[in-house]
Structure formats: C-alpha cells, structure tokens
N, C-alpha and C. Protein backbone atom coordinates (compact mmCIF):
# COMPACT_ATOMS: atom_id res chain seq x y z
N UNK A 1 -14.65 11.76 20.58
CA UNK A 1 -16.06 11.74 20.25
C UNK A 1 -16.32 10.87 19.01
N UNK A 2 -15.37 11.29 18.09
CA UNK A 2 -16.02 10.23 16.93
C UNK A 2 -15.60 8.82 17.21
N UNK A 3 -14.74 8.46 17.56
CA UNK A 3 -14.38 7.29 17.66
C UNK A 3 -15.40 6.52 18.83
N UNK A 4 -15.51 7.08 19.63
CA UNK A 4 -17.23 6.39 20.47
C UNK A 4 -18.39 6.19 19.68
N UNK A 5 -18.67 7.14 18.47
CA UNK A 5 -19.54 6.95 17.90
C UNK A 5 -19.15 6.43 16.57
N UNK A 6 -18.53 6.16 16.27
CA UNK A 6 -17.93 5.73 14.34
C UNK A 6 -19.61 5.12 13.92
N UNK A 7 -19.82 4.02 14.55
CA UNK A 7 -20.96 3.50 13.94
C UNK A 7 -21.74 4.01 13.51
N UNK A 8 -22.57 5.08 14.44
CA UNK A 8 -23.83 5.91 14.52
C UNK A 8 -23.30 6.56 13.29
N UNK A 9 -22.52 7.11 13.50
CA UNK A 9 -22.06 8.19 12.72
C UNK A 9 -22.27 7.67 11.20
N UNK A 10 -21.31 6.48 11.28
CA UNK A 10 -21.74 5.83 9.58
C UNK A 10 -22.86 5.33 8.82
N UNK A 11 -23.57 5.35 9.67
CA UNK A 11 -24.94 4.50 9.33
C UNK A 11 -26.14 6.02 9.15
N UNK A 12 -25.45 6.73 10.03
CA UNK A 12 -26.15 8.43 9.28
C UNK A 12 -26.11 8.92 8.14
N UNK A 13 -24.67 8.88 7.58
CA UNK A 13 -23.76 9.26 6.26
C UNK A 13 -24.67 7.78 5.52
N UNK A 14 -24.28 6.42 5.78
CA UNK A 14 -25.22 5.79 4.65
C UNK A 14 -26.65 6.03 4.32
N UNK A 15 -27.68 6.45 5.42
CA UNK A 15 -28.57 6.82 5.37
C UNK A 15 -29.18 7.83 4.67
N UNK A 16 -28.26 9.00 4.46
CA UNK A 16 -28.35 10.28 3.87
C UNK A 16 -27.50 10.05 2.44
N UNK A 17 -26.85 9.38 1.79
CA UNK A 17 -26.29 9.02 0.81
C UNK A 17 -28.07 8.25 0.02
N UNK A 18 -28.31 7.27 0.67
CA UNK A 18 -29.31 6.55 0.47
C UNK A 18 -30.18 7.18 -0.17
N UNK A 19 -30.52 8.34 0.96
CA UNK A 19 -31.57 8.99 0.56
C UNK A 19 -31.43 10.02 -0.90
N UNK A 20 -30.21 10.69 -0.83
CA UNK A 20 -29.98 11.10 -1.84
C UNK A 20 -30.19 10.41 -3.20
N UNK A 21 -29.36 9.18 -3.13
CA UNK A 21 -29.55 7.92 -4.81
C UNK A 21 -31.24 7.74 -4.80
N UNK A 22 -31.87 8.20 -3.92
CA UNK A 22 -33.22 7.43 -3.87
C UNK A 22 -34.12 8.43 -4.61
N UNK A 23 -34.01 9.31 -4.60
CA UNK A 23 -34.67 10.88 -5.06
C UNK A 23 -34.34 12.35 -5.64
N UNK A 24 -32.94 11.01 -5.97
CA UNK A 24 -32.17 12.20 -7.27
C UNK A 24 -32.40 11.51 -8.73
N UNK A 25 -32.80 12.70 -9.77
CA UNK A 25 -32.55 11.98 -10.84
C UNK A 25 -31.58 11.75 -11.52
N UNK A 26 -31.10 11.07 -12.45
CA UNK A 26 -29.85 10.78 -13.28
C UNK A 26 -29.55 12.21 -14.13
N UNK A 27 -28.26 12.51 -14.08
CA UNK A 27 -27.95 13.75 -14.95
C UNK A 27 -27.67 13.23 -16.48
N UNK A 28 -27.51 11.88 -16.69
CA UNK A 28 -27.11 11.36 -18.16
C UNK A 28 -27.92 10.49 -17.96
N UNK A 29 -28.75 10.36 -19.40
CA UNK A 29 -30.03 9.35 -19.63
C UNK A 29 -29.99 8.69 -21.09
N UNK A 30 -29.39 7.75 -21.13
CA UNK A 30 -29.22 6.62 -22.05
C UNK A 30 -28.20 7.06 -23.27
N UNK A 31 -26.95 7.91 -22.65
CA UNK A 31 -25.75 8.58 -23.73
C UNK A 31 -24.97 6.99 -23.54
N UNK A 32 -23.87 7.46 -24.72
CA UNK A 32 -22.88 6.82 -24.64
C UNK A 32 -22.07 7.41 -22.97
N UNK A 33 -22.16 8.63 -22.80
CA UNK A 33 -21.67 8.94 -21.62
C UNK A 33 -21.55 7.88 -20.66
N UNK A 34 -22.69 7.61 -20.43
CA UNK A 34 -23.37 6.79 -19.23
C UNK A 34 -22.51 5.35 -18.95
N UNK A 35 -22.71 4.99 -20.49
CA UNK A 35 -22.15 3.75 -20.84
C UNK A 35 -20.01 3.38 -20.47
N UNK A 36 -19.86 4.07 -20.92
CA UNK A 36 -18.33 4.55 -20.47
C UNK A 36 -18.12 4.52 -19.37
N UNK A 37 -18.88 5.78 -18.49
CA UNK A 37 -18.89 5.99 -16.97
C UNK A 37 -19.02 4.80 -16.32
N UNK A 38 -20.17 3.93 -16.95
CA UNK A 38 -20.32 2.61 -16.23
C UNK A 38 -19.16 1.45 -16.06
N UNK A 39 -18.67 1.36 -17.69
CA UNK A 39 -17.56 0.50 -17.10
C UNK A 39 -16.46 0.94 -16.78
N UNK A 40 -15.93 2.40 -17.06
CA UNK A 40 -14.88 2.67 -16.27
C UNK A 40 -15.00 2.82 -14.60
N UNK A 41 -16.26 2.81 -13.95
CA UNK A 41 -16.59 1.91 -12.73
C UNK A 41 -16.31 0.62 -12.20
N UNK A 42 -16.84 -0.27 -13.92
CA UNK A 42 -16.66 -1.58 -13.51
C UNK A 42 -15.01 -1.97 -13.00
N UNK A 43 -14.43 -1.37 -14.23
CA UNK A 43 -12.91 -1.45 -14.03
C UNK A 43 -12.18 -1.32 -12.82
N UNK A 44 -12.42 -0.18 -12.22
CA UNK A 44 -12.03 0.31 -11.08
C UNK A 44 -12.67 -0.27 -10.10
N UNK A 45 -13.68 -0.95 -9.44
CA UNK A 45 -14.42 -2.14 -9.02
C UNK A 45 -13.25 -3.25 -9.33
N UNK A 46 -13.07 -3.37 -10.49
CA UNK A 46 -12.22 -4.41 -10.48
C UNK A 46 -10.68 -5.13 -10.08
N UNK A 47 -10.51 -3.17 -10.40
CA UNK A 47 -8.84 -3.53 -9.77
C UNK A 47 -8.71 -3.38 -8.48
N UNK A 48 -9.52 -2.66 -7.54
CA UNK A 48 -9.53 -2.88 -6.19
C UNK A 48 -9.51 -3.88 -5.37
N UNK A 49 -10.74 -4.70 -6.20
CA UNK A 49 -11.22 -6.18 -5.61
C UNK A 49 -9.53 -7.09 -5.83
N UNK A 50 -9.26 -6.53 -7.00
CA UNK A 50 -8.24 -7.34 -7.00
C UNK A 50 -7.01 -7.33 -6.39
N UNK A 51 -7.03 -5.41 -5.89
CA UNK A 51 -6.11 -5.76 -4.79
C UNK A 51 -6.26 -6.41 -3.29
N UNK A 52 -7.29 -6.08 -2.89
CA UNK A 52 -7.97 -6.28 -2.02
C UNK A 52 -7.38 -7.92 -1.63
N UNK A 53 -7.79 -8.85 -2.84
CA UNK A 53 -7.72 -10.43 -2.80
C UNK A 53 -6.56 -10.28 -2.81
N UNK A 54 -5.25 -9.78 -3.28
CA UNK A 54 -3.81 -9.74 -3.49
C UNK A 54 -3.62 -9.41 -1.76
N UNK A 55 -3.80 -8.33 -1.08
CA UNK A 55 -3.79 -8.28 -0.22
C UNK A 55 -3.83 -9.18 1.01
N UNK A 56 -5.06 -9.87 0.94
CA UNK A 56 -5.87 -10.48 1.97
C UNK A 56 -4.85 -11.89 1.76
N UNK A 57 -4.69 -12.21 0.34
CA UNK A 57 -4.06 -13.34 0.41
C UNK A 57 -2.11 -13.55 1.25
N UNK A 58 -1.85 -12.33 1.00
CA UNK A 58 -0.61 -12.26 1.33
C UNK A 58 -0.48 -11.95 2.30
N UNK A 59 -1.29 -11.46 3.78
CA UNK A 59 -1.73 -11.58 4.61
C UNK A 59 -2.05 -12.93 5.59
N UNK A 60 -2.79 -13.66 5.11
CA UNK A 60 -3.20 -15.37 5.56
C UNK A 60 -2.36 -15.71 5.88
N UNK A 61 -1.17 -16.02 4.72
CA UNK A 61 -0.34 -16.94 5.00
C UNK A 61 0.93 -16.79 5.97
N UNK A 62 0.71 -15.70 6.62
CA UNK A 62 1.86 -14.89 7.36
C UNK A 62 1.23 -14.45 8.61
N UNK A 63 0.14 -14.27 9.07
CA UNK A 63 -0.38 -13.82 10.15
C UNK A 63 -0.75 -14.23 11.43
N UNK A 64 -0.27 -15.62 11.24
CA UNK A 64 -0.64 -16.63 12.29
C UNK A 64 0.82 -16.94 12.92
N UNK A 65 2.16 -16.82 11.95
CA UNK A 65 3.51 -16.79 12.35
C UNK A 65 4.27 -15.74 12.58
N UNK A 66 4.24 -14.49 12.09
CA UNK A 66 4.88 -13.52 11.79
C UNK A 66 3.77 -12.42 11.89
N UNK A 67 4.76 -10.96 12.40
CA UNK A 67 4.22 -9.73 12.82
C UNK A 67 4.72 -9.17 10.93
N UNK A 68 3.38 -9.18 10.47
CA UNK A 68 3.69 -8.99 8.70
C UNK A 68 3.40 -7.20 9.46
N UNK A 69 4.92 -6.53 8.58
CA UNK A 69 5.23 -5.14 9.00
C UNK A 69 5.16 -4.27 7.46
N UNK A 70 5.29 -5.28 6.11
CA UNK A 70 5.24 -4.72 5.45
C UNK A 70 3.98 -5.27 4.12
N UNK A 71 3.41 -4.80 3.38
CA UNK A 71 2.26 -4.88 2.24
C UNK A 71 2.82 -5.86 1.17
N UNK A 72 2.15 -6.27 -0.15
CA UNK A 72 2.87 -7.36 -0.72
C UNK A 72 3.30 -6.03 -1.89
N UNK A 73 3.98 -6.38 -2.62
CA UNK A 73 4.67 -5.56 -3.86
C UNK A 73 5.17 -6.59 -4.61
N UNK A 74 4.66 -5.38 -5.60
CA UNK A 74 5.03 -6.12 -7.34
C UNK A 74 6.83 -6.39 -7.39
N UNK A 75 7.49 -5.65 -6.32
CA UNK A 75 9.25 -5.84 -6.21
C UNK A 75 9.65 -6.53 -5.27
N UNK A 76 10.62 -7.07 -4.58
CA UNK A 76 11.35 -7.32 -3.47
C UNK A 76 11.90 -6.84 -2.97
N UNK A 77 11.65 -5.58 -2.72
CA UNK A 77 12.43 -4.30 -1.92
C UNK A 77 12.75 -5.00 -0.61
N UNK A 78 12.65 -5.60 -0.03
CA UNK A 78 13.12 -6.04 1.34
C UNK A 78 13.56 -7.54 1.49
C-alpha cells in the first residue's frame, strides 16, 4: 500500500507540515537562543550538503563502468 502511494502520501505529510510552520508561532523571539539554533542549523545544512556532493561525486565517476558496491570513506578499507 504505501509504496503505490509514496507520493500522495508525501505531499500530505508536506502539506500538513506546511500548514503547521504557517500558523504556529515561534517559541523563541529574538534570544540569543534563536541565534545559535540558527546556525547550528546552518552547520548541519552544511555538512550534509557536503556529504551529499562527496557522495554524488564519487559516484559519477564510477557508475557508468562499474557496479560501485561500496560508499566513499575517509579510509581505504577495501
């Protein structure tokens, strides 16, 4: 069942997320809190993206020749 529907399904959950950010108010209003929270967001935004590009890149160059079986790593375990 879910897998017939994944879409529907996700676009419900974004919809209702939506609605929530849309007509909730903020629980922290102009603290240093806020400020922190924000970039320890940004950060984490950041290191994702950056795996993400680490990923994707080490991927490309292998996917058109080779059945890539394993992820890239900071070691040479294999």
């Amino acid at each position: 069942m879910f897998s017939n529907n994944r879409i529907l399904i996700s676009r419900i959950f974004a919809l209702v997320f939506l609605l929530i950010f849309l007509f909730s108010k903020p629980a922290l209003e102009n603290t240093a809190w806020e400020a922190i929270l924000f970039l320890f967001g940004l950060i984490l935004v950041g290191i994702a993206t950056a795996g993400r590009l680490w990923c994707g890149l080490y991927i490309s160059g292998r996917k058109n020749s080779q059945l890539v079986i394993h992820g890239p790593s900071l070691f040479n375990l294999y």
